[in-house]
N, C-alpha and C. Protein backbone atom coordinates (compact mmCIF):
# COMPACT_ATOMS: atom_id res chain seq x y z
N UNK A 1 164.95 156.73 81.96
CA UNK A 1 165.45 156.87 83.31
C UNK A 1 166.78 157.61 83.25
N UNK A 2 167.41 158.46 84.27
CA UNK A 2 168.21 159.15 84.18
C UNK A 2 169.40 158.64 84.67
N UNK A 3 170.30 158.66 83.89
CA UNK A 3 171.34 158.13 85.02
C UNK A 3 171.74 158.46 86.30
N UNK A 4 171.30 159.78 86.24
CA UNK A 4 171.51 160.10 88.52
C UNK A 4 170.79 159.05 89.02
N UNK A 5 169.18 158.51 88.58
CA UNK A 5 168.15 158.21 89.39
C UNK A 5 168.67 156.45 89.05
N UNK A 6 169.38 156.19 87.70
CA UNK A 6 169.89 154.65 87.56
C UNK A 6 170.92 154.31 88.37
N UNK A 7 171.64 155.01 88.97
CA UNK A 7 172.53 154.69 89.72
C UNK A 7 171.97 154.25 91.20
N UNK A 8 170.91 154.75 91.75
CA UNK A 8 170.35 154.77 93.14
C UNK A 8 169.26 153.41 93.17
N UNK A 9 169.34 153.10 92.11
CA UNK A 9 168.63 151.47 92.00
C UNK A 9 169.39 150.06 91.81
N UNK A 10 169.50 149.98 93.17
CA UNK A 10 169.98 148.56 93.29
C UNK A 10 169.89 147.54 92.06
N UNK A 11 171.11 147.18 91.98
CA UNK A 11 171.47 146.42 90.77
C UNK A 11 170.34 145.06 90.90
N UNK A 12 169.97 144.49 92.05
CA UNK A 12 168.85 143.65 91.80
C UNK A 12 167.70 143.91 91.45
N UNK A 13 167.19 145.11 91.65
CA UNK A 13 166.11 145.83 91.16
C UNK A 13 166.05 146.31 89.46
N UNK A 14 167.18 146.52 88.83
CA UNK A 14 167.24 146.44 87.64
C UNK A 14 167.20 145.22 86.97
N UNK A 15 166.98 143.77 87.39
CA UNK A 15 166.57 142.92 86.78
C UNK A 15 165.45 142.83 86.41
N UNK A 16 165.08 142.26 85.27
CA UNK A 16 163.42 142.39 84.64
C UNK A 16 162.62 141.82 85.70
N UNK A 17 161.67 142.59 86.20
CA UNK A 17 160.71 141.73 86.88
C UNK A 17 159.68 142.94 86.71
N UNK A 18 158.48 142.17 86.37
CA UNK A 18 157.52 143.34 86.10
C UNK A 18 155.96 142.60 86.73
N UNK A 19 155.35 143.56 87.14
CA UNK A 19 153.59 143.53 87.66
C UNK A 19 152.75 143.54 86.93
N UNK A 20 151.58 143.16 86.53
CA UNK A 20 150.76 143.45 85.27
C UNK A 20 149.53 144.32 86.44
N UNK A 21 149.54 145.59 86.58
CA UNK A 21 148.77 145.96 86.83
C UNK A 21 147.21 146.02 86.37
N UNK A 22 146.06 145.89 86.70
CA UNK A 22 144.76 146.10 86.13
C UNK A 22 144.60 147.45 86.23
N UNK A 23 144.93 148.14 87.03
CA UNK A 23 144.29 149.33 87.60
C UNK A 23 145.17 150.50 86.88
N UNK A 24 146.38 150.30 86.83
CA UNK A 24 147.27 150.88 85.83
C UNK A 24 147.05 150.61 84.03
N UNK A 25 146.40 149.38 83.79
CA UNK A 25 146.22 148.46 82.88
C UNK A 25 147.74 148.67 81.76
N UNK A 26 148.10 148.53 82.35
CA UNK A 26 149.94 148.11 81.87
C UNK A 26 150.64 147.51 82.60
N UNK A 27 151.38 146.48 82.22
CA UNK A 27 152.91 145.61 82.79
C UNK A 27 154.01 146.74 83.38
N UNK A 28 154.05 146.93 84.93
CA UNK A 28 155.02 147.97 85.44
C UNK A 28 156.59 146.95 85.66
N UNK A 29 157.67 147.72 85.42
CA UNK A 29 158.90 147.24 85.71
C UNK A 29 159.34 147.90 86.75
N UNK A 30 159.64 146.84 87.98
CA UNK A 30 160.51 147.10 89.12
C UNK A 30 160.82 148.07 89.24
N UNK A 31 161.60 148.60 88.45
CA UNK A 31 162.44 149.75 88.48
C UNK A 31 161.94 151.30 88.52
N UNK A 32 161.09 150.71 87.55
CA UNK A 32 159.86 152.05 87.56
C UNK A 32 159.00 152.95 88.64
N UNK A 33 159.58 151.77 89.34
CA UNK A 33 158.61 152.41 90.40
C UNK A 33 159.13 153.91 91.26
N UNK A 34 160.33 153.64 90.89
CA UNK A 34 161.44 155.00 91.43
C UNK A 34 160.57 156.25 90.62
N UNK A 35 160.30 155.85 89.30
CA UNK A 35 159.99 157.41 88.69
C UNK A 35 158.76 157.72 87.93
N UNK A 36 158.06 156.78 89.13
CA UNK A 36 156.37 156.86 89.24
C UNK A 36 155.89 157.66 89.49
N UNK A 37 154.65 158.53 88.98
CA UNK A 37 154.01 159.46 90.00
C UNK A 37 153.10 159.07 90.82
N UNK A 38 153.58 159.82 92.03
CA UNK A 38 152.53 159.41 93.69
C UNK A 38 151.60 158.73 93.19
N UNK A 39 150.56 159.52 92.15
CA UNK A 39 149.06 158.58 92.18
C UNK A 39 149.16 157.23 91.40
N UNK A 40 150.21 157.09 90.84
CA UNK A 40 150.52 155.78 90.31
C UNK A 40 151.19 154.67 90.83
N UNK A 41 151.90 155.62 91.89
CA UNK A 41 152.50 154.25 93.20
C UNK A 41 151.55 153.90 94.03
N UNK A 42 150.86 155.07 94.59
CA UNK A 42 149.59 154.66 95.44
C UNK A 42 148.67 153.59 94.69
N UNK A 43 148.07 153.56 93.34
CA UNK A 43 147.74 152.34 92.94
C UNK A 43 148.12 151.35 92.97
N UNK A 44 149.75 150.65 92.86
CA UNK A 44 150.04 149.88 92.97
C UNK A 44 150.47 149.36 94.50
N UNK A 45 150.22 149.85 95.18
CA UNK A 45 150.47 149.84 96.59
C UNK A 45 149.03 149.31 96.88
N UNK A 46 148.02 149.85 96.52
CA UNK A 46 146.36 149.58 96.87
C UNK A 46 146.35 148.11 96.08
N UNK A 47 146.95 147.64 94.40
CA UNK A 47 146.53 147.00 94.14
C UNK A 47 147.48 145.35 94.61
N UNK A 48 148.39 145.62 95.04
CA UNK A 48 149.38 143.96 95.39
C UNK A 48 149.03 144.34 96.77
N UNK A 49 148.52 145.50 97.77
CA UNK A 49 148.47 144.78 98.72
C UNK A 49 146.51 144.19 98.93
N UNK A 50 146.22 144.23 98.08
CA UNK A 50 144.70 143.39 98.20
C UNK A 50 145.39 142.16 97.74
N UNK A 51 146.24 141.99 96.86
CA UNK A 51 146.51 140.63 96.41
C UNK A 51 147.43 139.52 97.64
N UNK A 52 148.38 140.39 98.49
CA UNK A 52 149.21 139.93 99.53
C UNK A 52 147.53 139.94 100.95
N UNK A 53 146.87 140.24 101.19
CA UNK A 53 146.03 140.40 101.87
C UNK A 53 144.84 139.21 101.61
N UNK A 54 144.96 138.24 100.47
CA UNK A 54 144.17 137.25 100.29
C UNK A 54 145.02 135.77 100.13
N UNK A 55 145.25 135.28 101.47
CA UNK A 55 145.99 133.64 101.51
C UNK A 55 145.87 133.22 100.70
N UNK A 56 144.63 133.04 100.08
CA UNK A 56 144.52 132.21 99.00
C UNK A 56 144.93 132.49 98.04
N UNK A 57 145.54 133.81 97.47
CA UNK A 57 145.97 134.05 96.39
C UNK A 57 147.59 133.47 96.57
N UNK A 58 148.23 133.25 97.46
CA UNK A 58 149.24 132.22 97.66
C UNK A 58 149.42 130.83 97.14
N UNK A 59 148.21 130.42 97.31
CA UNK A 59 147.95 128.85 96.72
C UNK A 59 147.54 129.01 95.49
N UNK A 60 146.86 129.94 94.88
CA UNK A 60 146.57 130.20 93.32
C UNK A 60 147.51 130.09 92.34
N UNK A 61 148.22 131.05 92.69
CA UNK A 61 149.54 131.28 92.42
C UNK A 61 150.66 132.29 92.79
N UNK A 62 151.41 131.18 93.41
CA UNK A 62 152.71 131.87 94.37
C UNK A 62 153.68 132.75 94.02
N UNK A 63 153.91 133.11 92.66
CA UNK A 63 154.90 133.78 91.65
C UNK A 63 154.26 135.12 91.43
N UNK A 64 152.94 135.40 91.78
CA UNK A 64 152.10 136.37 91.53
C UNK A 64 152.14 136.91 92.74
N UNK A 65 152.07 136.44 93.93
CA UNK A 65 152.02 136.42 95.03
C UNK A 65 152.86 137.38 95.82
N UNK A 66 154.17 136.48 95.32
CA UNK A 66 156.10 137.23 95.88
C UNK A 66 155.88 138.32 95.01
N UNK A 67 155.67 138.29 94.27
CA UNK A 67 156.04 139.68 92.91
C UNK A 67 155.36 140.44 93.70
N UNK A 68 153.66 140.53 93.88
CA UNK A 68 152.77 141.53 94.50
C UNK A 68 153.73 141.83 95.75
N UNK A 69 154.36 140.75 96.59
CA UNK A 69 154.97 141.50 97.54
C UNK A 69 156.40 142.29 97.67
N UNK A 70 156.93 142.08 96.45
CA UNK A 70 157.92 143.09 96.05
C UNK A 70 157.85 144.34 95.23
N UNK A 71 156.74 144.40 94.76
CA UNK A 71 156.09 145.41 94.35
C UNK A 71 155.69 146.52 95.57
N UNK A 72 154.75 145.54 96.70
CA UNK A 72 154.47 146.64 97.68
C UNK A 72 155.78 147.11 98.31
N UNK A 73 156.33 146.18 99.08
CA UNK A 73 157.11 146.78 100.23
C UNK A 73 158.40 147.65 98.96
N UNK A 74 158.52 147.96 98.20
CA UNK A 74 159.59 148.65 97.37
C UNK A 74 158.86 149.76 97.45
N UNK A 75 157.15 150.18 96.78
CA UNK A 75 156.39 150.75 96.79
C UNK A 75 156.48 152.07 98.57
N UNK A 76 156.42 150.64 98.91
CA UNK A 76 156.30 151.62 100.54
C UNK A 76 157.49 152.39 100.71
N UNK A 77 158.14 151.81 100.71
CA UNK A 77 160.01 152.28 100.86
C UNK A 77 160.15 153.68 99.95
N UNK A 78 159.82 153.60 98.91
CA UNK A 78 159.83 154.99 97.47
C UNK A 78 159.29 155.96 98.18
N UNK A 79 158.09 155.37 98.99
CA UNK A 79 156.85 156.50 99.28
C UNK A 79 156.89 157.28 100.48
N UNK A 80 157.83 156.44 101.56
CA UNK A 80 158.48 156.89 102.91
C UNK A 80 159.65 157.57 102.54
N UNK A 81 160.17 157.51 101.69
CA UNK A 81 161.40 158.39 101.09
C UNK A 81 160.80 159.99 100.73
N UNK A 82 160.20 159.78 99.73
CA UNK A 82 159.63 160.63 99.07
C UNK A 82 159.27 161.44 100.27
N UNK A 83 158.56 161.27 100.94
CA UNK A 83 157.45 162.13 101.96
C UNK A 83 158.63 162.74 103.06
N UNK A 84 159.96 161.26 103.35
CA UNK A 84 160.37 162.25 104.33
C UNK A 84 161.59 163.51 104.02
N UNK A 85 161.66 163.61 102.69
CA UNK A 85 162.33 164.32 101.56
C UNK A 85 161.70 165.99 101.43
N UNK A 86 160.17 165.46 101.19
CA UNK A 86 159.34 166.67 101.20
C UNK A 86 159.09 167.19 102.98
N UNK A 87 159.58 166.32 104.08
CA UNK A 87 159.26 167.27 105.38
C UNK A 87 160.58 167.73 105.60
N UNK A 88 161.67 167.69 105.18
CA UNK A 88 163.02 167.77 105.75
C UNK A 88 162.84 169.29 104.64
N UNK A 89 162.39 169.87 104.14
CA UNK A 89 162.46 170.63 103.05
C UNK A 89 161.59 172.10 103.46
């Protein structure tokens, strides 16, 4: 990671917290998600929000749950950036 792009990540976001993607089939870190490529955020965006999209995966387990949902909405945020970066351009 670069330090221009380490500086623009919130110091809570640099704490370890990581996703075990299937679809990626690797453990993603928070942070990573800044210097993801599109088709690799869009997976993880497709894959925690099927997981936030099933209640029951709340009661399964809840730690899996919050993570999937900090995964997406960070996900979304990167991806609304990104796009409105490329129309201002």
């Amino acid at each position: 990671m670069t330090q221009h792009l380490k500086r623009e990540i919130p110091q809570q976001e640099l704490r370890e917290k990581w996703f075990k993607s299937h679809l990626l089939d690797r453990e993603v870190e928070l942070g990573e998600l800044y210097d993801m490529p599109e088709e690799e955020l869009d997976l993880i965006m497709a894959e925690t929000a099927e997981i936030r999209s099933d209640s029951s995966n709340r009661e399964r387990n809840l730690g899996k749950f919050c993570t999937a949902g900090y995964f997406l909405e960070l996900s979304r945020i990167i991806d609304k950036r990104r796009l409105d970066s490329t129309n201002k351009l």
